[in-house]
N, C-alpha and C. Protein backbone atom coordinates (compact mmCIF):
# COMPACT_ATOMS: atom_id res chain seq x y z
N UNK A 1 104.70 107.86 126.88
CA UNK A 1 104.90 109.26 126.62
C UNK A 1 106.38 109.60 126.44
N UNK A 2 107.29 109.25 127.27
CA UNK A 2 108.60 109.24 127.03
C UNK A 2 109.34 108.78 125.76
N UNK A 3 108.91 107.90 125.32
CA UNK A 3 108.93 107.08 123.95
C UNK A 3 108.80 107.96 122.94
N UNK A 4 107.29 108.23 122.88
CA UNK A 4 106.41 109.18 121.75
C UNK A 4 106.92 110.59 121.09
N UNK A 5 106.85 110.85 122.15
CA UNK A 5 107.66 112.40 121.86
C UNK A 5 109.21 112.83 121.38
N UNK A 6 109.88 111.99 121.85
CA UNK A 6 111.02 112.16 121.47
C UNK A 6 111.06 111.35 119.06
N UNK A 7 110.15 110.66 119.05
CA UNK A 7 110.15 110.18 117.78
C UNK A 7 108.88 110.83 117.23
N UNK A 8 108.11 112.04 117.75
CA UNK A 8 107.42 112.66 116.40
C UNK A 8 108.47 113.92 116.10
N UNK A 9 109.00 114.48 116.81
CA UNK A 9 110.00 115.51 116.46
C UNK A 9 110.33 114.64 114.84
N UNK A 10 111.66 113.93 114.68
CA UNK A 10 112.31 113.56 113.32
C UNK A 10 110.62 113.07 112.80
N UNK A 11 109.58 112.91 112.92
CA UNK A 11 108.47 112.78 112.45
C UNK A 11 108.05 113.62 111.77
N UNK A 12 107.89 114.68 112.30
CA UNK A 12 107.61 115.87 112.15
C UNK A 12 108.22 116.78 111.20
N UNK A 13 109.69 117.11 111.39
CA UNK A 13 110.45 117.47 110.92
C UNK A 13 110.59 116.84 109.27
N UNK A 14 110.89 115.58 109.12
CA UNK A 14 110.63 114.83 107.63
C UNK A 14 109.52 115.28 107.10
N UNK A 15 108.36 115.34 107.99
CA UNK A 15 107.14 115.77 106.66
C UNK A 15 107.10 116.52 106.42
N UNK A 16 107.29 117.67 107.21
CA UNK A 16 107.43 119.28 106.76
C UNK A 16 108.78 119.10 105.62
N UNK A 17 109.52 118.96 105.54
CA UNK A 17 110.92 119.53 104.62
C UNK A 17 109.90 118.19 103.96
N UNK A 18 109.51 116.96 103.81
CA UNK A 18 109.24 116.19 102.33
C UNK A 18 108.05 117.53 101.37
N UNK A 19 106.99 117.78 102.19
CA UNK A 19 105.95 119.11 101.71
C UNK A 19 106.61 120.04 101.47
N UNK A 20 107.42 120.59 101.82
CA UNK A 20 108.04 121.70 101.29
C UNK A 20 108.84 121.36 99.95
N UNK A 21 109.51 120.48 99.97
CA UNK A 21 110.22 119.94 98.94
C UNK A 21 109.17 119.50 97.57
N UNK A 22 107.92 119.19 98.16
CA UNK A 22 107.23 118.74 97.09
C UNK A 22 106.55 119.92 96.15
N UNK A 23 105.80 120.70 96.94
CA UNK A 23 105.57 122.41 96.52
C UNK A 23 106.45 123.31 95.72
N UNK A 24 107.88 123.08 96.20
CA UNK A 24 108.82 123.49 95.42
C UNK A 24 109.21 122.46 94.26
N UNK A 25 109.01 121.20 93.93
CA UNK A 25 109.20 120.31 92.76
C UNK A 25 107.99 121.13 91.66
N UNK A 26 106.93 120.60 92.03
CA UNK A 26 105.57 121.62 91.76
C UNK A 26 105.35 122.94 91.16
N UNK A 27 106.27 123.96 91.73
CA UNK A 27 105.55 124.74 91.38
C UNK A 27 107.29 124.93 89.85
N UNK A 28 108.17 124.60 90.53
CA UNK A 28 109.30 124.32 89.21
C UNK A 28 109.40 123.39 88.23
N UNK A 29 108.08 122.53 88.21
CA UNK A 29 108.34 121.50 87.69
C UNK A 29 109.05 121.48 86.36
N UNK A 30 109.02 122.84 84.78
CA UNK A 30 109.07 122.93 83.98
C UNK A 30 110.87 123.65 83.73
N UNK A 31 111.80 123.41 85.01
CA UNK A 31 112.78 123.78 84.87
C UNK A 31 113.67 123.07 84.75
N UNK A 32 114.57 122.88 83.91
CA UNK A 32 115.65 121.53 83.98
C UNK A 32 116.53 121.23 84.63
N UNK A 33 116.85 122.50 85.51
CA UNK A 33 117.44 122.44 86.85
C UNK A 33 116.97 121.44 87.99
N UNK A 34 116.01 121.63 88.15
CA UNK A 34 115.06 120.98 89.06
C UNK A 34 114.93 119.37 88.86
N UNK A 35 115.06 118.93 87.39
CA UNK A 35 114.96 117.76 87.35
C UNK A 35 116.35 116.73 87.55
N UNK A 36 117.50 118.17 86.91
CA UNK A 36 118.40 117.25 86.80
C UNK A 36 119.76 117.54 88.60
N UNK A 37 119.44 118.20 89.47
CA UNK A 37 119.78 118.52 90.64
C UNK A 37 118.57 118.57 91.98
N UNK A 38 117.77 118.85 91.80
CA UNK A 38 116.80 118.80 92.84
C UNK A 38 116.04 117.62 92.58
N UNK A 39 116.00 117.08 91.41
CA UNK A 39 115.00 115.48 91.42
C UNK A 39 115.75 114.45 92.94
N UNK A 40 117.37 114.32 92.54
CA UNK A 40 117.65 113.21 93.61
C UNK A 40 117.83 113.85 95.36
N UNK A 41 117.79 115.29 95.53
CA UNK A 41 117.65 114.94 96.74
C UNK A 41 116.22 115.11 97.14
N UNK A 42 115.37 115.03 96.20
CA UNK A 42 113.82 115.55 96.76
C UNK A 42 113.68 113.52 96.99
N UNK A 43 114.67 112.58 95.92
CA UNK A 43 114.38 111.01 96.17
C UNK A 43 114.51 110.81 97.40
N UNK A 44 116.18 111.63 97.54
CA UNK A 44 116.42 110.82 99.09
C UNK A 44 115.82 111.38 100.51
N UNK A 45 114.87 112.80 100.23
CA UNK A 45 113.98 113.33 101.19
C UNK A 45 113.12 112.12 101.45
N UNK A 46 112.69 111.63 100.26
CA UNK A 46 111.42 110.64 100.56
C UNK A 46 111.93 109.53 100.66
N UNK A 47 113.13 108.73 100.61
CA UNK A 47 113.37 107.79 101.12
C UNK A 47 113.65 107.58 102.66
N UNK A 48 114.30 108.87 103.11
CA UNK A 48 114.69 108.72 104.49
C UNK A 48 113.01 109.30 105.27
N UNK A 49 112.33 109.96 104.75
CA UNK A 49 111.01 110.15 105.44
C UNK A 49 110.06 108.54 105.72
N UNK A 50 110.22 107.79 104.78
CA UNK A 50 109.83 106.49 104.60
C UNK A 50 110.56 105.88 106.16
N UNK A 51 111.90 105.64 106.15
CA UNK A 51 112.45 104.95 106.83
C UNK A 51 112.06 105.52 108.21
N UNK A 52 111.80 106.75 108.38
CA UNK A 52 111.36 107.62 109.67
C UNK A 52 110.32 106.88 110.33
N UNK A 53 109.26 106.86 109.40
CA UNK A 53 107.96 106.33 109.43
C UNK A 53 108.16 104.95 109.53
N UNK A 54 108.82 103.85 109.46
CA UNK A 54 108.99 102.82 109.72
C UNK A 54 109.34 102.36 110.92
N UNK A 55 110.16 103.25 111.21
CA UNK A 55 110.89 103.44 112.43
C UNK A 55 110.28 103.95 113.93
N UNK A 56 109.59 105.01 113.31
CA UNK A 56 108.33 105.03 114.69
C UNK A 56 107.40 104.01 114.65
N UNK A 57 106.73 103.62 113.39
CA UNK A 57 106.05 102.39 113.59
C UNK A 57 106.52 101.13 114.61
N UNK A 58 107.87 100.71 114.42
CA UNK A 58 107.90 99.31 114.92
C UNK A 58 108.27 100.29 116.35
N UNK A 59 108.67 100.99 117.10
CA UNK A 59 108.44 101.87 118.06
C UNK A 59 107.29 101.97 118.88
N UNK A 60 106.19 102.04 117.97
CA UNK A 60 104.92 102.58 118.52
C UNK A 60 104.08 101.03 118.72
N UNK A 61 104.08 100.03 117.69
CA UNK A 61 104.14 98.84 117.76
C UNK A 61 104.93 97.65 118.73
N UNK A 62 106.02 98.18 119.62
CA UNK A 62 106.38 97.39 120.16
C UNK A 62 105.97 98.08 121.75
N UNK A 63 105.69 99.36 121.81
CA UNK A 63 105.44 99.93 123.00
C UNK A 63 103.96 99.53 123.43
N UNK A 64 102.95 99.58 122.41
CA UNK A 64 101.81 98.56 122.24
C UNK A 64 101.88 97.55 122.83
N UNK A 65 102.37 96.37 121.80
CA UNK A 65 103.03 95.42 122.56
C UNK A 65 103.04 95.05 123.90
N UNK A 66 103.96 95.68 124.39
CA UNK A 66 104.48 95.76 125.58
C UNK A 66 103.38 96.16 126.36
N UNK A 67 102.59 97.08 126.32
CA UNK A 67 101.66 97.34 127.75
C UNK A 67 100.49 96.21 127.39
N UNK A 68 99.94 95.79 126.01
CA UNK A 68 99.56 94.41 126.09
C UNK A 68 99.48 93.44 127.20
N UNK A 69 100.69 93.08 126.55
CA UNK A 69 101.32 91.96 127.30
C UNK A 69 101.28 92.23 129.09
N UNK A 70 101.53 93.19 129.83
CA UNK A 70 101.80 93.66 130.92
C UNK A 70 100.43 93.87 131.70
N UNK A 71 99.61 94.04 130.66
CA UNK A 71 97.94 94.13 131.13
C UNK A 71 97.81 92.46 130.77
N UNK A 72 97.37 91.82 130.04
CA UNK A 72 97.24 90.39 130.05
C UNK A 72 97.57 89.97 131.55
N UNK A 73 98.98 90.12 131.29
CA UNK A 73 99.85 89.36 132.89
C UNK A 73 99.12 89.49 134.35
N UNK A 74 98.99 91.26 134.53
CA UNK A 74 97.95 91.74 135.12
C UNK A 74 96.41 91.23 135.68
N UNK A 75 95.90 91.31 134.50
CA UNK A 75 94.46 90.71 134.32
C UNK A 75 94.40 88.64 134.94
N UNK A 76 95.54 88.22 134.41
CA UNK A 76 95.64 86.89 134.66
C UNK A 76 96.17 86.17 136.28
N UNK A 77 97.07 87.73 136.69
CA UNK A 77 97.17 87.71 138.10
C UNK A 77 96.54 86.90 138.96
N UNK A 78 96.33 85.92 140.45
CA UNK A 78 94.82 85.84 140.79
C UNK A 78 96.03 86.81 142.09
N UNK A 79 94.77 87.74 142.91
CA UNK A 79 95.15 88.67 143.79
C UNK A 79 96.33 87.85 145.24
N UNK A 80 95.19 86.67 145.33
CA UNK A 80 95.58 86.13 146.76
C UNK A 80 97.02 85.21 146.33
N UNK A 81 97.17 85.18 145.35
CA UNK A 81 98.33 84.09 145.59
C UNK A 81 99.78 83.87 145.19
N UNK A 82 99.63 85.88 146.01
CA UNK A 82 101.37 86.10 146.55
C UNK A 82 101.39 86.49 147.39
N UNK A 83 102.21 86.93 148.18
CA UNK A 83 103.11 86.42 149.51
C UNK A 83 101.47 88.29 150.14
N UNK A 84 101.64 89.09 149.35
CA UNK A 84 100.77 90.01 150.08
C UNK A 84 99.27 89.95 150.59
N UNK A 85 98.83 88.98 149.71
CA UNK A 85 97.66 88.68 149.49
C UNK A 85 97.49 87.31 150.60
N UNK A 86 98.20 86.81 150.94
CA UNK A 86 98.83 85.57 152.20
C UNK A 86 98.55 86.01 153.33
N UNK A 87 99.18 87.21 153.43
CA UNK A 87 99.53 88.05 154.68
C UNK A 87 97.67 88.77 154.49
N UNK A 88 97.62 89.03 153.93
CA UNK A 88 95.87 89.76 154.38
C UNK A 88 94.81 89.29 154.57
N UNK A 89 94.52 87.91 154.64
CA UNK A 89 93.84 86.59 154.91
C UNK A 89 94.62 86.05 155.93
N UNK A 90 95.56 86.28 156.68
CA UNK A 90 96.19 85.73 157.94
C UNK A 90 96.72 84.33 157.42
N UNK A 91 97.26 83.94 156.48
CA UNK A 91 97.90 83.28 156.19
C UNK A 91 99.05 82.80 156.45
């Protein structure tokens, strides 16, 4: 949760301004303004929205990962055979 939230904000934020940007390409499409000044930053809206999305991916993918792995470890545990599990069998 700590993770998550802090990376849908710029998540969030990119898709709204890429949709907005696209609506406004859209509904100007027939202006030559638009093609020849608003075409490249509507590119680099969608390039850096791309990279956003990549970026929470290997994020969300490695946080995955990680509790994976930590449950495996878990699961593979056997209870009795550390020092607590010693001590509660009078060991």
């Amino acid at each position: 949760m700590m993770i998550g939230c802090p990376c849908l904000v710029p998540l969030c934020l990119n898709s709204v301004l890429l949709t907005a940007y696209t609506v406004v390409l859209l509904l100007m499409r027939n202006h030559l303004f638009v093609w020849s000044v608003f075409s490249p930053k509507y590119l680099y809206v969608c390039a850096t929205t791309v990279c956003v999305y990549v970026g929470v991916f290997v994020v969300a993918v490695t946080g995955f990962y990680t509790c994976l792995v930590f449950a495996m470890r878990r699961k593979r545990q056997d209870p009795f055979s550390n020092e607590m599990g010693k001590s509660l069998i009078g060991e």
